[in-house]
N, C-alpha and C. Protein backbone atom coordinates (compact mmCIF):
# COMPACT_ATOMS: atom_id res chain seq x y z
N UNK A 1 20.45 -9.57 -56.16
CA UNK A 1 19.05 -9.89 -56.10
C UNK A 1 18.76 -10.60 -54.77
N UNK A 2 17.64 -10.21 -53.84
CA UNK A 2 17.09 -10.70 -52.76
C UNK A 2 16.47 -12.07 -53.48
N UNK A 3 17.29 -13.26 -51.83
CA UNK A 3 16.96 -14.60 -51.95
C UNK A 3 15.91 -14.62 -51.20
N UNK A 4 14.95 -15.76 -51.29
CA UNK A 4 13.85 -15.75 -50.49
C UNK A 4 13.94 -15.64 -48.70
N UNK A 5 15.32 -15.98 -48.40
CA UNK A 5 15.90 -15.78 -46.94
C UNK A 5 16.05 -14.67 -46.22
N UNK A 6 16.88 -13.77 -47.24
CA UNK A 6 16.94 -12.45 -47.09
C UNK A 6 15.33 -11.23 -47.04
N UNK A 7 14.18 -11.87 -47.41
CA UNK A 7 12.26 -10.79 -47.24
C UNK A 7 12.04 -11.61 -45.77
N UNK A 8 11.51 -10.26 -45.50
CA UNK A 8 10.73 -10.66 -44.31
C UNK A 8 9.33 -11.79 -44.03
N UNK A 9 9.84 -12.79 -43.12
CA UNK A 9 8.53 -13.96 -43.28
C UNK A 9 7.73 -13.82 -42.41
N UNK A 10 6.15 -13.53 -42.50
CA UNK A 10 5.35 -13.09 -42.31
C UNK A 10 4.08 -14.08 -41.92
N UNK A 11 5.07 -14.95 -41.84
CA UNK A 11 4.02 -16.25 -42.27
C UNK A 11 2.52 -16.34 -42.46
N UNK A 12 2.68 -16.08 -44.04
CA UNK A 12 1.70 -15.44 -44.73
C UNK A 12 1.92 -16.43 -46.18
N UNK A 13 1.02 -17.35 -46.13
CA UNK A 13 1.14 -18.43 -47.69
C UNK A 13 0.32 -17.94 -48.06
N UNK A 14 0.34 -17.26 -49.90
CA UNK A 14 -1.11 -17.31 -50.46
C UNK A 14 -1.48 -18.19 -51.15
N UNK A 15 -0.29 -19.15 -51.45
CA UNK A 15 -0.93 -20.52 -52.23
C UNK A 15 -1.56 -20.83 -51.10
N UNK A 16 -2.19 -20.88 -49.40
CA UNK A 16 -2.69 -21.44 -49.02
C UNK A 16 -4.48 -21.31 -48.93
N UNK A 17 -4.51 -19.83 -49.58
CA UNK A 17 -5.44 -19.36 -49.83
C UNK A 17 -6.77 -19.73 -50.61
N UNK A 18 -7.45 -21.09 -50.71
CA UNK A 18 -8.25 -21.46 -51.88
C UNK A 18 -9.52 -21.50 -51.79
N UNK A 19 -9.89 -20.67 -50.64
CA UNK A 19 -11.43 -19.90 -50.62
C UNK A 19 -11.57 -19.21 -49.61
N UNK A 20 -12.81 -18.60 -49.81
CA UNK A 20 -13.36 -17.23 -48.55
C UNK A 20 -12.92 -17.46 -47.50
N UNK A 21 -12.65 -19.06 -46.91
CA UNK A 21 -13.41 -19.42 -45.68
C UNK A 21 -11.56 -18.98 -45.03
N UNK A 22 -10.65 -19.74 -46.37
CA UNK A 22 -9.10 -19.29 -46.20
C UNK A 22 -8.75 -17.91 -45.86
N UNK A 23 -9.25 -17.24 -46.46
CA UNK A 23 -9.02 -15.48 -46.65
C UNK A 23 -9.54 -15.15 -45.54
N UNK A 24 -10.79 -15.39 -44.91
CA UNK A 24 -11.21 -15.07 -43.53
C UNK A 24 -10.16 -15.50 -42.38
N UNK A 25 -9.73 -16.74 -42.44
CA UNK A 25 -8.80 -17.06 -41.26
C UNK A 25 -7.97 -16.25 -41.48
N UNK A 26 -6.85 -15.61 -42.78
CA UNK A 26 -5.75 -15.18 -42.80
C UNK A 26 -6.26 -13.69 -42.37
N UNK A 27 -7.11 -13.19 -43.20
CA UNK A 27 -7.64 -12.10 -42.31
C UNK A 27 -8.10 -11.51 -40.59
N UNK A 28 -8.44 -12.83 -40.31
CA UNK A 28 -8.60 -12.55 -38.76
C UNK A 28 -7.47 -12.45 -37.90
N UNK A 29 -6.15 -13.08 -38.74
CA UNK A 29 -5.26 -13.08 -37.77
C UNK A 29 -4.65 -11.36 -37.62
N UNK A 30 -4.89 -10.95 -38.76
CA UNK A 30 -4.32 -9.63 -38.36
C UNK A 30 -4.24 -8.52 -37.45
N UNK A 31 -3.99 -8.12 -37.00
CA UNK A 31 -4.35 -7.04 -35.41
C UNK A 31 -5.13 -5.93 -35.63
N UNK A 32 -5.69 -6.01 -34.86
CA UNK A 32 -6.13 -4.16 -34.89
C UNK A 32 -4.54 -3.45 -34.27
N UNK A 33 -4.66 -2.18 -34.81
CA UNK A 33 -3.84 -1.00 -34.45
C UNK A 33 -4.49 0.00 -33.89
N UNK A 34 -3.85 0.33 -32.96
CA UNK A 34 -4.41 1.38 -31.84
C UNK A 34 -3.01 2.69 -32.21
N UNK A 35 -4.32 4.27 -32.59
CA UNK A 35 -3.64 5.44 -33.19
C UNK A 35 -3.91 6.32 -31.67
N UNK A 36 -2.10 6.53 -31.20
CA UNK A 36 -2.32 7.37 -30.26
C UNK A 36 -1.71 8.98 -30.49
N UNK A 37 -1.84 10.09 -29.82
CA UNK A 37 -1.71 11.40 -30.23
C UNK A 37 -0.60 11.63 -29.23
N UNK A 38 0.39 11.90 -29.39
CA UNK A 38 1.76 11.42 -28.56
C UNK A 38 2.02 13.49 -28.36
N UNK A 39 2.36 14.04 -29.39
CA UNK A 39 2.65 15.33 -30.01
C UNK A 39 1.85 16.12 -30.62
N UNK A 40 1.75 17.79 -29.81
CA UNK A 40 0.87 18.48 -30.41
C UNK A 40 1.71 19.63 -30.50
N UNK A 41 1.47 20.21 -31.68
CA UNK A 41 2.11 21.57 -32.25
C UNK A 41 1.54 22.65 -31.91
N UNK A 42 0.35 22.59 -32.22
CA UNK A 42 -0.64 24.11 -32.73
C UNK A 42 -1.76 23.53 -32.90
N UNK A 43 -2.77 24.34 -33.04
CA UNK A 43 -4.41 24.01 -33.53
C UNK A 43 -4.53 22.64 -33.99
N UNK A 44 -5.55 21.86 -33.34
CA UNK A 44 -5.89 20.33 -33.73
C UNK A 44 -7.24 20.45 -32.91
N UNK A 45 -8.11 19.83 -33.71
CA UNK A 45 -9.36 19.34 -33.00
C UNK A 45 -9.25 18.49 -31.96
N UNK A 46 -7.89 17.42 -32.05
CA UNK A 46 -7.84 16.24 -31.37
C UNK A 46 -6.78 16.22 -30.07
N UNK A 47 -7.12 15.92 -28.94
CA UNK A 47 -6.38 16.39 -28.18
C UNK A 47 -5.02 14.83 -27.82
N UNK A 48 -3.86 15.81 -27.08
CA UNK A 48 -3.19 14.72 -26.36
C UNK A 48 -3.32 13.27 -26.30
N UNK A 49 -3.56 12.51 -25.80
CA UNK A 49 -3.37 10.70 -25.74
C UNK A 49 -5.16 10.69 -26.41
N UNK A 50 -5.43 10.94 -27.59
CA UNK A 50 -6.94 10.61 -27.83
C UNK A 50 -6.40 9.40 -28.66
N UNK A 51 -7.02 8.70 -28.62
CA UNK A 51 -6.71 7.02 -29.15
C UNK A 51 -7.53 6.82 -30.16
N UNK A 52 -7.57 6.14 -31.10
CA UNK A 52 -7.88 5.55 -32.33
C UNK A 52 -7.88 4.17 -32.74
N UNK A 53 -9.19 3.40 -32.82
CA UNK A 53 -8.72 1.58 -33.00
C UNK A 53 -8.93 1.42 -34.74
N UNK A 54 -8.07 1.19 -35.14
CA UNK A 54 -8.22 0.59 -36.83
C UNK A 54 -8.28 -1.15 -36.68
N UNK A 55 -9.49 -1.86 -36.81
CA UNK A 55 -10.24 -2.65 -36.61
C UNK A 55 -9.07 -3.36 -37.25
N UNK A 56 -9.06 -2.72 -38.89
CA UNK A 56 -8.07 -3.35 -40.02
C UNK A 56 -7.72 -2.11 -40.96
N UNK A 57 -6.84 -2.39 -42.18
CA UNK A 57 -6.38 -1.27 -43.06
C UNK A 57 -7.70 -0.78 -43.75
N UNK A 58 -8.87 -1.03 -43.80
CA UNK A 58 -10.56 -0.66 -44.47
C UNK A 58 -10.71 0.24 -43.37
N UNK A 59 -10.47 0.08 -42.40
CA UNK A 59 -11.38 0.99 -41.45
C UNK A 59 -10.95 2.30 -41.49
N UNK A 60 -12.25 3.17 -40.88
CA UNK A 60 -11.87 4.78 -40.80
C UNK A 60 -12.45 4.77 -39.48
N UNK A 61 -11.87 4.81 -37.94
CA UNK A 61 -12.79 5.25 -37.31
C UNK A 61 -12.92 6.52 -36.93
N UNK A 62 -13.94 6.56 -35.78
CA UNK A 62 -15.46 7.50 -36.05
C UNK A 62 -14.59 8.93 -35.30
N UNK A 63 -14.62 9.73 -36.00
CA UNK A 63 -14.27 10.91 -35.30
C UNK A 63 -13.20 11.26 -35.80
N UNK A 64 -12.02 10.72 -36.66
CA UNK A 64 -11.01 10.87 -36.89
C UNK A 64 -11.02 11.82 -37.94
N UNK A 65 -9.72 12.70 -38.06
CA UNK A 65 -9.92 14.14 -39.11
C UNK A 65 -9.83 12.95 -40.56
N UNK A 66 -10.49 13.68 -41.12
CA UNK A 66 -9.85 12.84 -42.60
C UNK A 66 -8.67 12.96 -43.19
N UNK A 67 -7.67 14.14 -42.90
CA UNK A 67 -6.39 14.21 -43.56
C UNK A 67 -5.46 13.23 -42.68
N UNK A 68 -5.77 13.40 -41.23
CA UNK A 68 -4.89 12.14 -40.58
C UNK A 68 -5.28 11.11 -40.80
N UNK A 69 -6.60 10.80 -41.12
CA UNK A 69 -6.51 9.29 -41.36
C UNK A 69 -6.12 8.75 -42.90
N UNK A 70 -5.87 9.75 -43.79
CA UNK A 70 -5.34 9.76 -45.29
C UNK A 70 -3.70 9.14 -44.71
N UNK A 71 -3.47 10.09 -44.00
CA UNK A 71 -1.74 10.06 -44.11
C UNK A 71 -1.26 8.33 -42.81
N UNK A 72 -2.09 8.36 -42.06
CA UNK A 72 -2.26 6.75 -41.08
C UNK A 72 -2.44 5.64 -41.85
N UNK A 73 -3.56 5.93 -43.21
CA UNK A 73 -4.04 4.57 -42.95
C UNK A 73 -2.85 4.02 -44.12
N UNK A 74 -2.14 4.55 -44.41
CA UNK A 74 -0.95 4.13 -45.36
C UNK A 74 0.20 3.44 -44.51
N UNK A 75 0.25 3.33 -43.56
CA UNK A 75 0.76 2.27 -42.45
C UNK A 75 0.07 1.78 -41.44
N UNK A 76 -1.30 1.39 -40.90
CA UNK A 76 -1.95 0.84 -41.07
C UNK A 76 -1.60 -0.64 -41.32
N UNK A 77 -1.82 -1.42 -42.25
CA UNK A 77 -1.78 -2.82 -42.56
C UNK A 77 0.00 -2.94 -42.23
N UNK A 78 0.94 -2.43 -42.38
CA UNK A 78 2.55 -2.49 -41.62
C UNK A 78 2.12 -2.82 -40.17
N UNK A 79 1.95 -2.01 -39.41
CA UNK A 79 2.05 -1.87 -38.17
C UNK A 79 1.09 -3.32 -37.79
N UNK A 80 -0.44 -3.29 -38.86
CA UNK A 80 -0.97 -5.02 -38.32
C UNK A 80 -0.50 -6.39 -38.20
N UNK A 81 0.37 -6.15 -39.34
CA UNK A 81 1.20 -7.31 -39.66
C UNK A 81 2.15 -7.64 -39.26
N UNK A 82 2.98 -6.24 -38.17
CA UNK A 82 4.26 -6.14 -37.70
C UNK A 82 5.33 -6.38 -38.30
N UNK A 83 5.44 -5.56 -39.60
CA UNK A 83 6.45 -4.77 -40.49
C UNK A 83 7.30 -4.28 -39.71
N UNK A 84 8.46 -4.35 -39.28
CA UNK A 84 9.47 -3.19 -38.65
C UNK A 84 9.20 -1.86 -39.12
N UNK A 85 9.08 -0.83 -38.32
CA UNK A 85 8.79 0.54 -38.46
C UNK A 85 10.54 1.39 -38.64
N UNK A 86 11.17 1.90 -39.49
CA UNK A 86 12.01 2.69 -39.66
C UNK A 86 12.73 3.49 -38.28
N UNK A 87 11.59 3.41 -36.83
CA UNK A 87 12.06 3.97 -35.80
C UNK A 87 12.61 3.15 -35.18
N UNK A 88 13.37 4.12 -33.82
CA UNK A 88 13.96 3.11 -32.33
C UNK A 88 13.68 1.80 -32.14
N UNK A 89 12.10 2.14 -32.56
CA UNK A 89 11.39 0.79 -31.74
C UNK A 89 10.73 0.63 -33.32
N UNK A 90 11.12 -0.82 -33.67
CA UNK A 90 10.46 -0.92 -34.91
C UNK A 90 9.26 -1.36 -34.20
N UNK A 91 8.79 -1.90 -33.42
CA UNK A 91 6.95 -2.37 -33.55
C UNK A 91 6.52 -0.95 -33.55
N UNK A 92 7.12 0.32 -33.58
CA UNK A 92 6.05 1.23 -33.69
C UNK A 92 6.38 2.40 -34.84
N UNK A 93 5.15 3.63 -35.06
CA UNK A 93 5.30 4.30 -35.94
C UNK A 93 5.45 5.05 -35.55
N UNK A 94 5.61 6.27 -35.73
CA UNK A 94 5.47 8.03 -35.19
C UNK A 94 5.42 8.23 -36.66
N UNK A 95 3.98 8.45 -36.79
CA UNK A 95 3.88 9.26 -37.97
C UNK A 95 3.22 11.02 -37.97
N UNK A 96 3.61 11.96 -38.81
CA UNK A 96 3.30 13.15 -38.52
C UNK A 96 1.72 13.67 -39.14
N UNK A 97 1.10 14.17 -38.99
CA UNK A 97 -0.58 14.86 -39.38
C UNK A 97 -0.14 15.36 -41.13
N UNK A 98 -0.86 15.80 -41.67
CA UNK A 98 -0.23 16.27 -42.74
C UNK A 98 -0.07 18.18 -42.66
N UNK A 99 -0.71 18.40 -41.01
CA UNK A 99 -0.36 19.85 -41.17
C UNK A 99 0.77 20.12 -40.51
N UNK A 100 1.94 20.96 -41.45
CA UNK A 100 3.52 21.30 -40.97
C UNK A 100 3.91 21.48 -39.57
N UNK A 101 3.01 21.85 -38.78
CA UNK A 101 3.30 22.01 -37.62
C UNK A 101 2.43 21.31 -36.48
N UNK A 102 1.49 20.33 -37.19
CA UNK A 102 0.78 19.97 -36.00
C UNK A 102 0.33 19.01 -35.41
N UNK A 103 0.44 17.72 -35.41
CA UNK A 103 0.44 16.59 -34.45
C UNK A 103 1.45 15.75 -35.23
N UNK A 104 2.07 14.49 -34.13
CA UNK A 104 2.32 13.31 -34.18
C UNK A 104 1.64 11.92 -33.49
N UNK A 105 1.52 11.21 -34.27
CA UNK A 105 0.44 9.83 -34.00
C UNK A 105 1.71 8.89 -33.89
N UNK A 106 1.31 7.97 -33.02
CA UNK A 106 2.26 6.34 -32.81
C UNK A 106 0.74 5.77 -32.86
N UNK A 107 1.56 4.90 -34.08
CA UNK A 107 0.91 3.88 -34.25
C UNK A 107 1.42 2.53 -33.92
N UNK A 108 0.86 1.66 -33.39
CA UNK A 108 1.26 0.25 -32.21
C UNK A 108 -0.18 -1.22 -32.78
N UNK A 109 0.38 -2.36 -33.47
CA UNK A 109 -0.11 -2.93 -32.86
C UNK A 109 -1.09 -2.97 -31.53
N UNK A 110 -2.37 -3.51 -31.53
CA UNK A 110 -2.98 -2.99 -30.43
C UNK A 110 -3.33 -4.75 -29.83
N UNK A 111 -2.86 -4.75 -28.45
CA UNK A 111 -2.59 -6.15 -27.79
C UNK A 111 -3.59 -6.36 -26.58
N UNK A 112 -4.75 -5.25 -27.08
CA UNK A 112 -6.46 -5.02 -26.15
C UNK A 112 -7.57 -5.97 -27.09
């Protein structure tokens, strides 16, 4: 069984949490993430380095296909919080479009 030493600290208290005004600070600290288009397969509306700012894990921004932002915004709040990512470089993601052959997105903390 994982000791409290062994989870990642996030320094993130929610007992510190005991109103809006709390939840707003802990909320502001979080980053926006910036969605870039690294890899293209085949047919995409969206071209090469087109960039994407997710304000926070709520947001959809404006222009984005809806199936990529289905399959993004599920890492999303990781990448804000700076979760290690499974890749090379854990601050980042390479996540794939949901069509078999056709884009890859890195998703990054965004430090703009």
């Amino acid at each position: 069984m994982a000791t409290p030493s062994d989870l990642l600290d996030l320094g993130i208290d929610p007992t510190s949490i005991g109103s809006y005004k709390d939840y707003e600070a802990l909320w502001n600290r979080l980053a926006p993430v910036k969605a870039t288009m690294i890899e293209k397969y085949e047919t995409c509306r969206h071209k090469l380095d087109d960039t994407f700012i997710y304000r926070n894990h709520y947001d959809r921004p404006e222009g984005i296909c809806p199936a990529l932002h289905h399959v993004l915004q599920l890492y999303v709040l990781r990448a804000s919080i700076g979760f290690p990512s499974w890749d090379n470089d854990p601050a980042c993601y390479r996540i794939h479009c949901p069509d078999r052959k056709g884009t890859v997105w890195l998703l990054e903390r965004s430090t703009d």
